[in-house]
PDB file of N, CA and C in Angstrom:
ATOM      1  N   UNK A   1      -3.521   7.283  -4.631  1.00  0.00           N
ATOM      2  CA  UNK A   1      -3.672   6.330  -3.546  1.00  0.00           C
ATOM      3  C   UNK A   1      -5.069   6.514  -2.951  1.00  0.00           C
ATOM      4  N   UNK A   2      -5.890   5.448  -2.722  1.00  0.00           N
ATOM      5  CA  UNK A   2      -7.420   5.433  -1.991  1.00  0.00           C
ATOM      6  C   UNK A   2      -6.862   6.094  -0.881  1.00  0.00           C
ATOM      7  N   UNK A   3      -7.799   6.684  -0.339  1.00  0.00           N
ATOM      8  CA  UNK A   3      -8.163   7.300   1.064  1.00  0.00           C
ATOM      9  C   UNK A   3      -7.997   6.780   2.271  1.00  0.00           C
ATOM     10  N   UNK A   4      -8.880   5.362   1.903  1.00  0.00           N
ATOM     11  CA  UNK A   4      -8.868   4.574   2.712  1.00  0.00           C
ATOM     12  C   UNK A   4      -7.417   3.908   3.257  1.00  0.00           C
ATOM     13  N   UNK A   5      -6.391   4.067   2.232  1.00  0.00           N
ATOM     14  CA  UNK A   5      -4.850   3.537   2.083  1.00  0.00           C
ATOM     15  C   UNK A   5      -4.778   4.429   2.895  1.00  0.00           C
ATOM     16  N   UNK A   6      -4.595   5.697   2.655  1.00  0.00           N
ATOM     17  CA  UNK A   6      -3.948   7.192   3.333  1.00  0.00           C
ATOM     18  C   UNK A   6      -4.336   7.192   4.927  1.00  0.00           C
ATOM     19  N   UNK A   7      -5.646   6.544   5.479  1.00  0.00           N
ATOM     20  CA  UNK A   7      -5.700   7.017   6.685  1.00  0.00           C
ATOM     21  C   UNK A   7      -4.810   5.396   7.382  1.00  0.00           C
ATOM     22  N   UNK A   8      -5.121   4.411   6.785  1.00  0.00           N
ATOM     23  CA  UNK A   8      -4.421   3.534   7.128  1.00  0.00           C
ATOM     24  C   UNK A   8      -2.792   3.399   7.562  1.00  0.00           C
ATOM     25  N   UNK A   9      -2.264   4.010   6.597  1.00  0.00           N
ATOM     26  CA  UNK A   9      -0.309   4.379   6.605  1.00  0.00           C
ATOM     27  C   UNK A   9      -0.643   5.637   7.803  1.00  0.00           C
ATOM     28  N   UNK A  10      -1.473   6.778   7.510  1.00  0.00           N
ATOM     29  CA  UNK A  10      -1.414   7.296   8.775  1.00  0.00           C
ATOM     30  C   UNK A  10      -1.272   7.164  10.179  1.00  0.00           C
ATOM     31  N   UNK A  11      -2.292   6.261  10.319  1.00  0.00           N
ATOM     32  CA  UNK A  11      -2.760   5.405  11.785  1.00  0.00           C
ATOM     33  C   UNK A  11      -0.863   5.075  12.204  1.00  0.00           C
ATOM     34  N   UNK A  12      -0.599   4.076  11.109  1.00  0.00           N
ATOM     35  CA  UNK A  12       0.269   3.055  11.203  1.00  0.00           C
ATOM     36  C   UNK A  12       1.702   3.588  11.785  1.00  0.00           C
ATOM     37  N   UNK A  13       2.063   4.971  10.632  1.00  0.00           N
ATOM     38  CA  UNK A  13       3.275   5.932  11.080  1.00  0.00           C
ATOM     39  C   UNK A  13       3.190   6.391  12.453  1.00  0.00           C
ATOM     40  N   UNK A  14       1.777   7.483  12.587  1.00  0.00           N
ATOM     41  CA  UNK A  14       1.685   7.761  13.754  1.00  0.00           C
ATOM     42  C   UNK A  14       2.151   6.590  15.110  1.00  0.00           C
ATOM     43  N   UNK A  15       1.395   5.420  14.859  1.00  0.00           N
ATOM     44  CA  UNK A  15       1.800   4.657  15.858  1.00  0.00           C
ATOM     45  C   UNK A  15       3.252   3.870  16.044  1.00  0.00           C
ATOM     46  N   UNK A  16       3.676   4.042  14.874  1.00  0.00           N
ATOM     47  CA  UNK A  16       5.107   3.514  14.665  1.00  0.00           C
ATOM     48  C   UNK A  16       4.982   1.880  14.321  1.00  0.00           C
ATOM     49  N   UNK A  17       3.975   1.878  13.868  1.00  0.00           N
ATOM     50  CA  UNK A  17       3.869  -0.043  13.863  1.00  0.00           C
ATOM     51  C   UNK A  17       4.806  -0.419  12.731  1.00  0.00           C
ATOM     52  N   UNK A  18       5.891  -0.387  12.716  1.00  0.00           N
ATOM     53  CA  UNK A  18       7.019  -0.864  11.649  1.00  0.00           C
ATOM     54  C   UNK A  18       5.899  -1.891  10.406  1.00  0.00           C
ATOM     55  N   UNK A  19       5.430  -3.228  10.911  1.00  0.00           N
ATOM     56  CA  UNK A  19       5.171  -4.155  10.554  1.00  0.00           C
ATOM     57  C   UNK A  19       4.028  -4.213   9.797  1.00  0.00           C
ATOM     58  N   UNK A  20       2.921  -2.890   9.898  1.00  0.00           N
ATOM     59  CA  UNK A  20       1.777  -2.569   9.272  1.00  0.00           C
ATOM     60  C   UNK A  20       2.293  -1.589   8.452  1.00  0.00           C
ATOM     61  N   UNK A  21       3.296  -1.010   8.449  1.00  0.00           N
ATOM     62  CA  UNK A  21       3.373  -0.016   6.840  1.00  0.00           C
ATOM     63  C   UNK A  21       4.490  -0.694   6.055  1.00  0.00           C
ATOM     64  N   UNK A  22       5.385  -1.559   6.494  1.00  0.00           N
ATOM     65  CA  UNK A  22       5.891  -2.603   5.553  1.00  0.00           C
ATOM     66  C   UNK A  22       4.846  -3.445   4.547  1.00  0.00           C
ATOM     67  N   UNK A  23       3.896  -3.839   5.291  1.00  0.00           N
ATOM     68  CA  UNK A  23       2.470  -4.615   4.846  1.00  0.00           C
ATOM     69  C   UNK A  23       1.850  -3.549   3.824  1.00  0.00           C
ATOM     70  N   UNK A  24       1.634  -2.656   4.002  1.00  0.00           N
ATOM     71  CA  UNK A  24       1.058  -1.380   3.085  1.00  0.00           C
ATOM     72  C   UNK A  24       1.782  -1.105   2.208  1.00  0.00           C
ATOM     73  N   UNK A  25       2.672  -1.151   2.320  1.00  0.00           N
ATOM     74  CA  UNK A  25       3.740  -0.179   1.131  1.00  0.00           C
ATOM     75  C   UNK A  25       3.825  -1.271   0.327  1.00  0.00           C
ATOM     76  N   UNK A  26       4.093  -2.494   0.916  1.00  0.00           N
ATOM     77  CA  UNK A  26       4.106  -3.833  -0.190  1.00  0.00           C
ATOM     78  C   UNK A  26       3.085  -3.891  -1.021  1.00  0.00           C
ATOM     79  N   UNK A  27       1.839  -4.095  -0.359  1.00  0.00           N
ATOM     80  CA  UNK A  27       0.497  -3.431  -0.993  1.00  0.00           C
ATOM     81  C   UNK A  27       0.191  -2.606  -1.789  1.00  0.00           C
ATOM     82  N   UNK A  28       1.124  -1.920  -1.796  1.00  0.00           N
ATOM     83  CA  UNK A  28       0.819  -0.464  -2.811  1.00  0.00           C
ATOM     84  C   UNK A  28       1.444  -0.694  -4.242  1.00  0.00           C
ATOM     85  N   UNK A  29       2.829  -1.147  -3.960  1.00  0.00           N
ATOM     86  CA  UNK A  29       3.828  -1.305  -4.568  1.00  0.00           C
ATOM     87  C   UNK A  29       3.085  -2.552  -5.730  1.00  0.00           C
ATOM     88  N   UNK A  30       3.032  -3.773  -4.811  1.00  0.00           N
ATOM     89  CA  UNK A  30       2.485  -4.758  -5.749  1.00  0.00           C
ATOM     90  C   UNK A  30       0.705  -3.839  -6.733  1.00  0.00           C
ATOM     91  N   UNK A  31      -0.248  -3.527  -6.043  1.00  0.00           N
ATOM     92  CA  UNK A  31      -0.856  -2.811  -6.869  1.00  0.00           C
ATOM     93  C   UNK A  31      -0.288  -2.030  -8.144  1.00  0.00           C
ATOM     94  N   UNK A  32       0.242  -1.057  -7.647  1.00  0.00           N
ATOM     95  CA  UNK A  32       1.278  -0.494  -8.823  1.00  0.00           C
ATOM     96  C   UNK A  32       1.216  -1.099 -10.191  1.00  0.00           C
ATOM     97  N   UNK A  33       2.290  -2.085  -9.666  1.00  0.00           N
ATOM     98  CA  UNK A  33       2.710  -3.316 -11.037  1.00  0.00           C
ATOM     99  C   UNK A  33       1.910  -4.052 -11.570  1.00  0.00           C
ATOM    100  N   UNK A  34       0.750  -4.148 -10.306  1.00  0.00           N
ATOM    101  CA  UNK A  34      -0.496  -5.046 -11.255  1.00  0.00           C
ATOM    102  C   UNK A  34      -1.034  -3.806 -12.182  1.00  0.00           C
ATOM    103  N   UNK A  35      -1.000  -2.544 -12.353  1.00  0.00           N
ATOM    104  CA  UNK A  35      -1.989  -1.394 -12.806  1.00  0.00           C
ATOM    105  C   UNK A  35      -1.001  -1.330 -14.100  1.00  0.00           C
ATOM    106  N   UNK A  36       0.274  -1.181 -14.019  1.00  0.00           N
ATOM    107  CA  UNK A  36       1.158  -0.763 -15.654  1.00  0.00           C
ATOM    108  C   UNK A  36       1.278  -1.965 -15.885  1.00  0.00           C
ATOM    109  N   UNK A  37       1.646  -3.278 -15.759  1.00  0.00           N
ATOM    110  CA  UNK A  37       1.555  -4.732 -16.910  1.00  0.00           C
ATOM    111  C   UNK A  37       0.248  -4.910 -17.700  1.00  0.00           C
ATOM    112  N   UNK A  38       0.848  -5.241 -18.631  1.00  0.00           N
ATOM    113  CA  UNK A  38      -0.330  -5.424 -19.935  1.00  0.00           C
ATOM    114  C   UNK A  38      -0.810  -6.907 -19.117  1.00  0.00           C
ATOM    115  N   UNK A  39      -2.244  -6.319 -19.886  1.00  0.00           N
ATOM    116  CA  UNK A  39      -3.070  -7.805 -19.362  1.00  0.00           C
ATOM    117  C   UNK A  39      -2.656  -9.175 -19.775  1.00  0.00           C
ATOM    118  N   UNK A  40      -2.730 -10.361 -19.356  1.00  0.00           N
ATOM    119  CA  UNK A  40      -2.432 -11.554 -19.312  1.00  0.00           C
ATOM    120  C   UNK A  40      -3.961 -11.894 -19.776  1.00  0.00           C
ATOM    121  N   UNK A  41      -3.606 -12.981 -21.375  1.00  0.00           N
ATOM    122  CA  UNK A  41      -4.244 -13.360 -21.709  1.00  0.00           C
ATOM    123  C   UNK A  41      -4.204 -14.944 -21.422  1.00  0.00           C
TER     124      UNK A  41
END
């Protein structure tokens, strides 16, 4: 995970913002799946 991800979910937990680490984790998650599917030709 970038760094930049890590201090972000940090911020977010710490503050409890439900609605910004739902947004992140979706983010991550969809990254993920874009990184293991074979490329689309």
């Amino acid at each position: 995970m970038p760094q930049w991800m890590r201090k972000q979910l940090q911020r977010a937990f710490f503050g409890k913002d439900v609605r910004q680490i739902r947004l992140l984790n979706s983010c991550w998650f969809l990254y993920l799946e874009k990184q293991s599917s074979p490329p689309q030709q």
